[in-house]
N, C-alpha and C. Protein backbone atom coordinates (compact mmCIF):
# COMPACT_ATOMS: atom_id res chain seq x y z
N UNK A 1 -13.66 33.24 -27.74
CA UNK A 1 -14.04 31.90 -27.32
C UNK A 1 -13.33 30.85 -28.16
N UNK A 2 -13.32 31.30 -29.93
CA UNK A 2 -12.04 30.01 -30.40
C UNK A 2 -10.93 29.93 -30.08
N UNK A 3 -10.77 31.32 -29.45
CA UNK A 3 -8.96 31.35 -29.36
C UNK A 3 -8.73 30.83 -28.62
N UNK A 4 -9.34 30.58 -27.09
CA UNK A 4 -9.70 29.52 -25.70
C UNK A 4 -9.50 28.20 -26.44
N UNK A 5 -10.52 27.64 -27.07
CA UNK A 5 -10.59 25.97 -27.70
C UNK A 5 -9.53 25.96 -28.25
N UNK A 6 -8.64 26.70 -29.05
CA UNK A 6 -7.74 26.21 -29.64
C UNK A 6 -6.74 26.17 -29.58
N UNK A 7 -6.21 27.00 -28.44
CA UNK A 7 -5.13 27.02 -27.14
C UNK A 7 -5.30 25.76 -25.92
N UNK A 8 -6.73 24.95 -25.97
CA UNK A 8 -7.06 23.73 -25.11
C UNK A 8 -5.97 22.81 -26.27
N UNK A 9 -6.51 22.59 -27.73
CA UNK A 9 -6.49 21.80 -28.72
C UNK A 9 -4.83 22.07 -28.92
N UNK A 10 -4.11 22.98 -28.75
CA UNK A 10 -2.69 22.67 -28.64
C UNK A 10 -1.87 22.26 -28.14
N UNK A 11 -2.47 22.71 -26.53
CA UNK A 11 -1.44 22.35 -25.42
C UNK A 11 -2.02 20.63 -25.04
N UNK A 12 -2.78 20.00 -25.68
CA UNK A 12 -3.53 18.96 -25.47
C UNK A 12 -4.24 18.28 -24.18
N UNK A 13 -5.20 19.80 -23.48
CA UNK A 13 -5.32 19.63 -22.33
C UNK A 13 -6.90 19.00 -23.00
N UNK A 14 -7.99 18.09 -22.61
CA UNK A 14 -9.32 18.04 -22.64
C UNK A 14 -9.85 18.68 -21.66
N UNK A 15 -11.12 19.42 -21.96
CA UNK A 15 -12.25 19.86 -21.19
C UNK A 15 -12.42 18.99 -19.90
N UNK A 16 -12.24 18.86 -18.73
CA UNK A 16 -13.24 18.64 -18.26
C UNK A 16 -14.82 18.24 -18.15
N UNK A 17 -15.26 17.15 -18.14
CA UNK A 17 -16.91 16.87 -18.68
C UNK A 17 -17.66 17.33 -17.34
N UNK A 18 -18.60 17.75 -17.10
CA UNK A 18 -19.22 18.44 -16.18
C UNK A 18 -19.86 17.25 -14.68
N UNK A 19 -19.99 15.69 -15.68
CA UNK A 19 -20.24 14.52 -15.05
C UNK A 19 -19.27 14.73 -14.09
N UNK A 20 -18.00 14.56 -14.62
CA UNK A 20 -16.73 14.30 -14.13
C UNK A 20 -16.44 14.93 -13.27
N UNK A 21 -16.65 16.26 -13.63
CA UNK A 21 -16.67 17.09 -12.03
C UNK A 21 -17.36 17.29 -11.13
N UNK A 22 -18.51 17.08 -11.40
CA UNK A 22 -19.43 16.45 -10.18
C UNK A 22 -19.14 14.86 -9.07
N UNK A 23 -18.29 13.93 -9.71
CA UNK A 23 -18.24 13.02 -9.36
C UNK A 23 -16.91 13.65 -8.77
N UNK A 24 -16.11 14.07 -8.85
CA UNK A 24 -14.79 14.51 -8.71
C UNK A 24 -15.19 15.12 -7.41
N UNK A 25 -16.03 16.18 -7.40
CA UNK A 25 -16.62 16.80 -6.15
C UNK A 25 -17.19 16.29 -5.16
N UNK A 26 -18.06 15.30 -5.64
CA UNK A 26 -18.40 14.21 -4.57
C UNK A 26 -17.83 13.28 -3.51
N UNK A 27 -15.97 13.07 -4.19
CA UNK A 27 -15.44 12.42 -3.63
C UNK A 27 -14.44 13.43 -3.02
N UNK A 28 -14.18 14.44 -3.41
CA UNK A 28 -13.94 15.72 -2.16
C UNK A 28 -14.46 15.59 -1.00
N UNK A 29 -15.59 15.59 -1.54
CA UNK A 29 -16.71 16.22 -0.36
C UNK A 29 -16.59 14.62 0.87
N UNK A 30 -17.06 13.45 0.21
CA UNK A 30 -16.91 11.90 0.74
C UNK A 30 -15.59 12.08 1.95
N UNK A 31 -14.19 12.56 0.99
CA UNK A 31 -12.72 12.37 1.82
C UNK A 31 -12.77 13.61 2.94
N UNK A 32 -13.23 14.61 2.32
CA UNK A 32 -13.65 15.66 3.42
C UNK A 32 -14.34 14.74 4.89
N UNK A 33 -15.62 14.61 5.06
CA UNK A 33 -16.46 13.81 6.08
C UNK A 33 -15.38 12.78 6.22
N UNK A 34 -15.02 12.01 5.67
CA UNK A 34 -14.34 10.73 6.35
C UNK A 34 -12.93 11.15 7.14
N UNK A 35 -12.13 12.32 6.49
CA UNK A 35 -11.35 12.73 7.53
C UNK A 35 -11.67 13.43 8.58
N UNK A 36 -12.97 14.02 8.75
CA UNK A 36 -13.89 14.85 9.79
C UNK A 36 -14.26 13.64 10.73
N UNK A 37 -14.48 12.59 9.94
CA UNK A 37 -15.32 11.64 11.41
C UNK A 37 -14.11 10.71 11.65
N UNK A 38 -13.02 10.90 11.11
CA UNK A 38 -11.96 9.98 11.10
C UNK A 38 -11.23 10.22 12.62
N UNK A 39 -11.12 11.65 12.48
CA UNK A 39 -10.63 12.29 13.89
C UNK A 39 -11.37 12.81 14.71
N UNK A 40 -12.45 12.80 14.50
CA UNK A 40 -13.34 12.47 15.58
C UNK A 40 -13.03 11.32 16.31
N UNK A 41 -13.27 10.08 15.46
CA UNK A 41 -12.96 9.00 16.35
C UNK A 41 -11.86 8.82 16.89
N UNK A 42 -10.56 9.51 16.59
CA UNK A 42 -9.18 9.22 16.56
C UNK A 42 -9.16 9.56 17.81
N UNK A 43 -9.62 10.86 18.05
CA UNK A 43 -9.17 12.33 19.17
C UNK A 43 -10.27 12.08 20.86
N UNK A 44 -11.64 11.16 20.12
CA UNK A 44 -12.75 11.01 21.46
C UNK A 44 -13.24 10.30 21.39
N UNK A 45 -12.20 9.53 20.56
CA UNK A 45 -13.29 7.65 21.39
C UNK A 45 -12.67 7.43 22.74
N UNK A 46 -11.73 7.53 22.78
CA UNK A 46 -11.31 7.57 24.36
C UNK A 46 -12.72 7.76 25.36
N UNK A 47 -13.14 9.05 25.33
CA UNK A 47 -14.24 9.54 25.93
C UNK A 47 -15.43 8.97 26.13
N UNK A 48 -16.21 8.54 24.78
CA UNK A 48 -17.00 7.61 24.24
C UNK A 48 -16.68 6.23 25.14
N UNK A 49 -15.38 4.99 24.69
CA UNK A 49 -15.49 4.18 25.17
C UNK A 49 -15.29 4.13 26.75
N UNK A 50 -15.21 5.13 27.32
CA UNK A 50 -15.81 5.56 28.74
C UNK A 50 -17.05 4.93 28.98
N UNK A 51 -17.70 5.79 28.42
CA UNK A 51 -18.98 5.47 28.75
C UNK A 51 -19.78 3.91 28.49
N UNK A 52 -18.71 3.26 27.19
CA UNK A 52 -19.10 2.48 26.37
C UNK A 52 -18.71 1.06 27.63
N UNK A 53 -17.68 1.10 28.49
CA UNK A 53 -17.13 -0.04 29.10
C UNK A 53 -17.60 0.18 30.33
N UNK A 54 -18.54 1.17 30.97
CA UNK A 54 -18.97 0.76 31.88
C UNK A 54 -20.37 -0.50 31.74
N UNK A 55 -20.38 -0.69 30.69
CA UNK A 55 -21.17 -2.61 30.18
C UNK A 55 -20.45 -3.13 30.78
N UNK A 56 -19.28 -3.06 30.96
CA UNK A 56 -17.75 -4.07 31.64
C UNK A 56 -18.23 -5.13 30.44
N UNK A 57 -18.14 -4.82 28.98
CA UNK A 57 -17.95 -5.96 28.14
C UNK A 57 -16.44 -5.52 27.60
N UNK A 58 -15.68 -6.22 27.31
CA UNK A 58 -14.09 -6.47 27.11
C UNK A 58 -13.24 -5.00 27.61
N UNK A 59 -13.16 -4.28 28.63
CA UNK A 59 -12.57 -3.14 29.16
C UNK A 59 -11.85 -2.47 27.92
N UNK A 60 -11.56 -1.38 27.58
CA UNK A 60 -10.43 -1.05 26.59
C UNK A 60 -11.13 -1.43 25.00
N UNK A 61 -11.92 -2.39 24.47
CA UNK A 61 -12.01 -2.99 23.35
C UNK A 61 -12.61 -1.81 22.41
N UNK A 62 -13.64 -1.14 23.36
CA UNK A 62 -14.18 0.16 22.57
C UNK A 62 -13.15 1.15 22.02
N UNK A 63 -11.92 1.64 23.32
CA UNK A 63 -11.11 2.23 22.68
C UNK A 63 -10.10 2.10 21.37
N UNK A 64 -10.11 0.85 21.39
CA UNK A 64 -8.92 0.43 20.70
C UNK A 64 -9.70 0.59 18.98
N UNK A 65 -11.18 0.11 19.02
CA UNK A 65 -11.88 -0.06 18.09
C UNK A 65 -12.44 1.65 17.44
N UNK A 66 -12.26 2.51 18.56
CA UNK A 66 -12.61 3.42 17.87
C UNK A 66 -11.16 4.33 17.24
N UNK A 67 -10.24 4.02 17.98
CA UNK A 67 -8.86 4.24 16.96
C UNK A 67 -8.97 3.39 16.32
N UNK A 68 -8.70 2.36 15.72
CA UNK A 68 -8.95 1.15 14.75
C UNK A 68 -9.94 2.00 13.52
N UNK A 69 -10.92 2.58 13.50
CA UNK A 69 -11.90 2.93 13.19
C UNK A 69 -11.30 4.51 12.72
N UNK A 70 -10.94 5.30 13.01
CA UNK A 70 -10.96 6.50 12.82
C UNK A 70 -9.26 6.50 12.42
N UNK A 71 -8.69 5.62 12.25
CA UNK A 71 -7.45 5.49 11.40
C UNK A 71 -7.74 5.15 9.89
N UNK A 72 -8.52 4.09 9.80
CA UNK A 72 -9.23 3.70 8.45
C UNK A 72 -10.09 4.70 7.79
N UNK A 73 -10.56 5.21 8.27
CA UNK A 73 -11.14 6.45 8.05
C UNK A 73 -10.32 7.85 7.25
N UNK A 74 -9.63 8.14 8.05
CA UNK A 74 -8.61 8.69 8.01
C UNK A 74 -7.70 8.64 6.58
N UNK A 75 -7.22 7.10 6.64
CA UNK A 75 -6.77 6.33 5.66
C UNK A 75 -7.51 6.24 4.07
N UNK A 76 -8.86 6.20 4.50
CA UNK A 76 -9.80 6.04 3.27
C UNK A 76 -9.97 7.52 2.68
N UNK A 77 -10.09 8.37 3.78
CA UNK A 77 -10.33 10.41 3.28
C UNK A 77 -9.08 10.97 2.25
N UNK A 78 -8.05 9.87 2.55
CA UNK A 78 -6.67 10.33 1.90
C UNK A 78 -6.59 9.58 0.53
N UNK A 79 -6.91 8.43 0.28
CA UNK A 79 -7.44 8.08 -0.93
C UNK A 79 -8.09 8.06 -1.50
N UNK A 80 -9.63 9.15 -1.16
CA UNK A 80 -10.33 9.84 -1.85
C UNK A 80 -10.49 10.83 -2.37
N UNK A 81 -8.77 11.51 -1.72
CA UNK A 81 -8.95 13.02 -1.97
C UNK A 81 -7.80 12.94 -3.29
N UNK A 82 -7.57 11.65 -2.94
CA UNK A 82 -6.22 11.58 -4.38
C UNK A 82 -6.46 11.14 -5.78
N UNK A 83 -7.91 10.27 -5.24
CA UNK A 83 -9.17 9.99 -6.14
C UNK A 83 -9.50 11.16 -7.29
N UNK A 84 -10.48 11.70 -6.11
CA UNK A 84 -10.76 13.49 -6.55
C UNK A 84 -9.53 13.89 -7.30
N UNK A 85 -8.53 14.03 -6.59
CA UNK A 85 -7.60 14.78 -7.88
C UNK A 85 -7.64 14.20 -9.37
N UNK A 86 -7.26 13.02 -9.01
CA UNK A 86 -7.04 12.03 -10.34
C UNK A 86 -8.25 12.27 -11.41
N UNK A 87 -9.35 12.46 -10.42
CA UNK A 87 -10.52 12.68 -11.72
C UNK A 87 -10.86 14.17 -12.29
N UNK A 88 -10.04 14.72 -11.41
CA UNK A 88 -10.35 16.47 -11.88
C UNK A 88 -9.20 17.14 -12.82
N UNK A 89 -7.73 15.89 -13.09
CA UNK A 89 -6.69 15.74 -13.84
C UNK A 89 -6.87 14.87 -14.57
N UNK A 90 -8.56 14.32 -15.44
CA UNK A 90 -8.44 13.19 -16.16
C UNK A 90 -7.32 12.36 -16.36
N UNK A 91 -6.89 11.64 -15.20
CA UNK A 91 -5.93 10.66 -15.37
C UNK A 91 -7.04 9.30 -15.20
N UNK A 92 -6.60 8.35 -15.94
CA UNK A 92 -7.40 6.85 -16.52
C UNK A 92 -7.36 6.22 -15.00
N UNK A 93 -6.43 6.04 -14.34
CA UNK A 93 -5.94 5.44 -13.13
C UNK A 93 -7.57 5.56 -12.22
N UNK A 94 -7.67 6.72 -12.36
CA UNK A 94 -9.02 7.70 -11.52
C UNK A 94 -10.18 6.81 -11.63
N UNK A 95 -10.66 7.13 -13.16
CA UNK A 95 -11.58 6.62 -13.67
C UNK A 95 -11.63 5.18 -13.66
N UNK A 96 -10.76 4.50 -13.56
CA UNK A 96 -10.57 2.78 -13.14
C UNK A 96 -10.90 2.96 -11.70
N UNK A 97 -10.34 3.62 -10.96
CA UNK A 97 -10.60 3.18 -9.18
C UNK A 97 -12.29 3.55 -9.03
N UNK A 98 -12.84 4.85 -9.37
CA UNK A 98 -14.19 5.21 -9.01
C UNK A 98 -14.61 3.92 -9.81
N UNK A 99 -14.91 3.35 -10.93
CA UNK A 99 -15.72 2.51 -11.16
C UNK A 99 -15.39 1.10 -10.98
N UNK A 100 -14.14 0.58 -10.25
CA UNK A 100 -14.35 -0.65 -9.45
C UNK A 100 -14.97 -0.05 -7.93
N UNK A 101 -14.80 1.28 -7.40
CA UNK A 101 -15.68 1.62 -5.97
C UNK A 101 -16.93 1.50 -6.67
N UNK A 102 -17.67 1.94 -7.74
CA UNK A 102 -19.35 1.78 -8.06
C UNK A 102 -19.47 0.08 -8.52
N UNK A 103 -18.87 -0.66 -8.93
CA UNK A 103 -18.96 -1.95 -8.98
C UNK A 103 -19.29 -2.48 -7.43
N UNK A 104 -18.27 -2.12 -6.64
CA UNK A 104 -18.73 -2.52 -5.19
C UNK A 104 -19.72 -1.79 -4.37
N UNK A 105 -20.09 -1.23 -4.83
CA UNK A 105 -21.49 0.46 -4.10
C UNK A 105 -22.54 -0.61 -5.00
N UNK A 106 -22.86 -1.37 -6.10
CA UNK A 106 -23.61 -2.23 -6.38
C UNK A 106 -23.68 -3.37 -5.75
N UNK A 107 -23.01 -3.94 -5.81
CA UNK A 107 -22.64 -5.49 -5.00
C UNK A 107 -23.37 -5.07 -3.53
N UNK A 108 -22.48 -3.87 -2.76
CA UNK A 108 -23.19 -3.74 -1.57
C UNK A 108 -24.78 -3.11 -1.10
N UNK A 109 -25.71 -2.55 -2.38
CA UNK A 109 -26.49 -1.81 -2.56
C UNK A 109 -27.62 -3.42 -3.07
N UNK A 110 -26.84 -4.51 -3.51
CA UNK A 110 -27.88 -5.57 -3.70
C UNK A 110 -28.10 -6.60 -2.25
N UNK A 111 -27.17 -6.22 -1.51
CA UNK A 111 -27.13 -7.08 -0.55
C UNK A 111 -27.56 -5.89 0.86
N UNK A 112 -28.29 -5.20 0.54
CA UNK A 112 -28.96 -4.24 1.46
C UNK A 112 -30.19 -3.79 1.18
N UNK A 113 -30.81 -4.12 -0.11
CA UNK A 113 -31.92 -4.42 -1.05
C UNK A 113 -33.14 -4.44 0.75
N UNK A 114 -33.99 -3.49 0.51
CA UNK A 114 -34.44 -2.37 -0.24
C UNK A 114 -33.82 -1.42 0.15
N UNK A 115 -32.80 -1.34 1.43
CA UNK A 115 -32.30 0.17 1.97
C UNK A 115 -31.31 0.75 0.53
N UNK A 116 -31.36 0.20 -0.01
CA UNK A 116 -29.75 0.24 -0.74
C UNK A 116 -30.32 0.52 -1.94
N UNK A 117 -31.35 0.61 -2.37
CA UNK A 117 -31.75 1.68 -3.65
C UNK A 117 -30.60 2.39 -4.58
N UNK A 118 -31.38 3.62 -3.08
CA UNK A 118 -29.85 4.63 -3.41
C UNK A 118 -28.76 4.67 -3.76
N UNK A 119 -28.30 3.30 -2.90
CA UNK A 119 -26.31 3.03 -3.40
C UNK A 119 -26.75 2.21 -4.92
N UNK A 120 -27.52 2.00 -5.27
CA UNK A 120 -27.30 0.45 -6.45
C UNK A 120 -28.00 1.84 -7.29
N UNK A 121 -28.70 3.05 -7.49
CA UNK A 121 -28.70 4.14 -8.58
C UNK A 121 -27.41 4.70 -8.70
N UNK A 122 -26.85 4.99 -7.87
CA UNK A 122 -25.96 6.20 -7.80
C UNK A 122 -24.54 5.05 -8.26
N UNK A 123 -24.59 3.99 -7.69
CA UNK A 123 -23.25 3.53 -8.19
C UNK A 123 -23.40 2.63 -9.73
N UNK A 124 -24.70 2.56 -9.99
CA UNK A 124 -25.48 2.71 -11.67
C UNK A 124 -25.11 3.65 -12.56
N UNK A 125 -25.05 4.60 -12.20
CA UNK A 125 -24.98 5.93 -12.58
C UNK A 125 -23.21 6.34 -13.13
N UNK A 126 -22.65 6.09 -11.70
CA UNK A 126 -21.68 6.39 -11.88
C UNK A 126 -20.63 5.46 -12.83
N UNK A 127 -20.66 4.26 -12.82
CA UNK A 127 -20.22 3.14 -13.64
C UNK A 127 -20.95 3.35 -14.83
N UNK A 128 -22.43 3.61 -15.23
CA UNK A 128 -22.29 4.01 -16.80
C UNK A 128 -21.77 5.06 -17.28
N UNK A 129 -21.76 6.11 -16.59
CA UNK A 129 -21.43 7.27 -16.80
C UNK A 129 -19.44 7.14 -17.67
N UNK A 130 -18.90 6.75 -16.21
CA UNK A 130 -17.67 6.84 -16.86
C UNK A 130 -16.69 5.69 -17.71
N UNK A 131 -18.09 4.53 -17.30
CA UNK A 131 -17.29 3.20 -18.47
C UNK A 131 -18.02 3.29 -19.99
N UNK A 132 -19.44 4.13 -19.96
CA UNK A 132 -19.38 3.94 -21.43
C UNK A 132 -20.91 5.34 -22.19
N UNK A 133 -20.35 6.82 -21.21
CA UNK A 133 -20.29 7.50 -21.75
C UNK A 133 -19.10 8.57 -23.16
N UNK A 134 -19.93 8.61 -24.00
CA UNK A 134 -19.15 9.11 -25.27
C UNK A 134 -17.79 10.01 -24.66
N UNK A 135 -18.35 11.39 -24.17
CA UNK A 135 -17.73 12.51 -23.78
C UNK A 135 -16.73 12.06 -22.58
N UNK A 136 -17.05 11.13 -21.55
CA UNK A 136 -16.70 10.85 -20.49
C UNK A 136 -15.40 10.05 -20.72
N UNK A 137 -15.20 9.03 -21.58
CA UNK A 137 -14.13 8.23 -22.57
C UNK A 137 -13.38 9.16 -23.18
N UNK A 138 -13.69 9.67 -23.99
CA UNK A 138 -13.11 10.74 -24.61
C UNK A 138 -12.42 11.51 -24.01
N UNK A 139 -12.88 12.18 -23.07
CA UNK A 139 -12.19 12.99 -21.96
C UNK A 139 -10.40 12.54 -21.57
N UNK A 140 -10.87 11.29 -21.07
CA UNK A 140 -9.39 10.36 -20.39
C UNK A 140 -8.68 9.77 -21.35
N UNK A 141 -8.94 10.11 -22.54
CA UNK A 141 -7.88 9.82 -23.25
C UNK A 141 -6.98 10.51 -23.92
């Protein structure tokens, strides 16, 4: 087991903090679903805004909105999964983007007050965690 730590302590790789990989996993899991519902919308809103324009409110507007929609999506799953890497390769870059996203998971978690609990703990959580936990600092540097 020292010979492990001290083969980490040469090649100057840090541990992994266990926070970190949980949060790291989370945003796997986040870019996972968002590219799942991304092409969903991409591949059958067509179908959907079928059904959606027989309202005869703006013909086409559903379609266009659910590509519109499942491109961003799409778009967002791919910069979460690069996220995820970045935080599972303690690179600083990482740890700056997740905690301006929990700065805004607050902002939007006060302005949804009481549904938004949840987002204003978890993006609590995650912003103390990696702006001014010991191990968590340590880690990315």
């Amino acid at each position: 087991m020292a010979k492990k730590s001290n083969e980490n302590k040469k090649s100057g790789v840090s541990k992994l903090p266990i926070g970190v990989k949980i949060i790291s996993v989370l945003y796997y899991i986040g870019a996972g679903f968002s590219l799942l519902l991304g092409l969903i919308l991409l591949f059958t809103g067509g179908k959907a805004s079928e059904w959606l324009s027989s309202l005869e409110i703006f013909p086409g507007f559903f379609t266009v909105l659910f590509m519109v929609a499942g491109i961003f999506l799409i778009i967002s799953a791919i910069i979460g999964f690069f996220i995820a890497n970045g935080l599972s390769r303690l690179k600083n870059w990482a740890r700056i983007a997740v905690m301006v996203f929990a700065v805004l998971g607050l902002i939007n978690g006060l302005f949804t007050l009481p549904i938004g609990i949840l987002n204003l703990l978890i993006s609590g959580l995650i912003l103390w965690y990696l702006g001014f936990n010991k191990d968590a600092k340590k880690a990315f540097k």
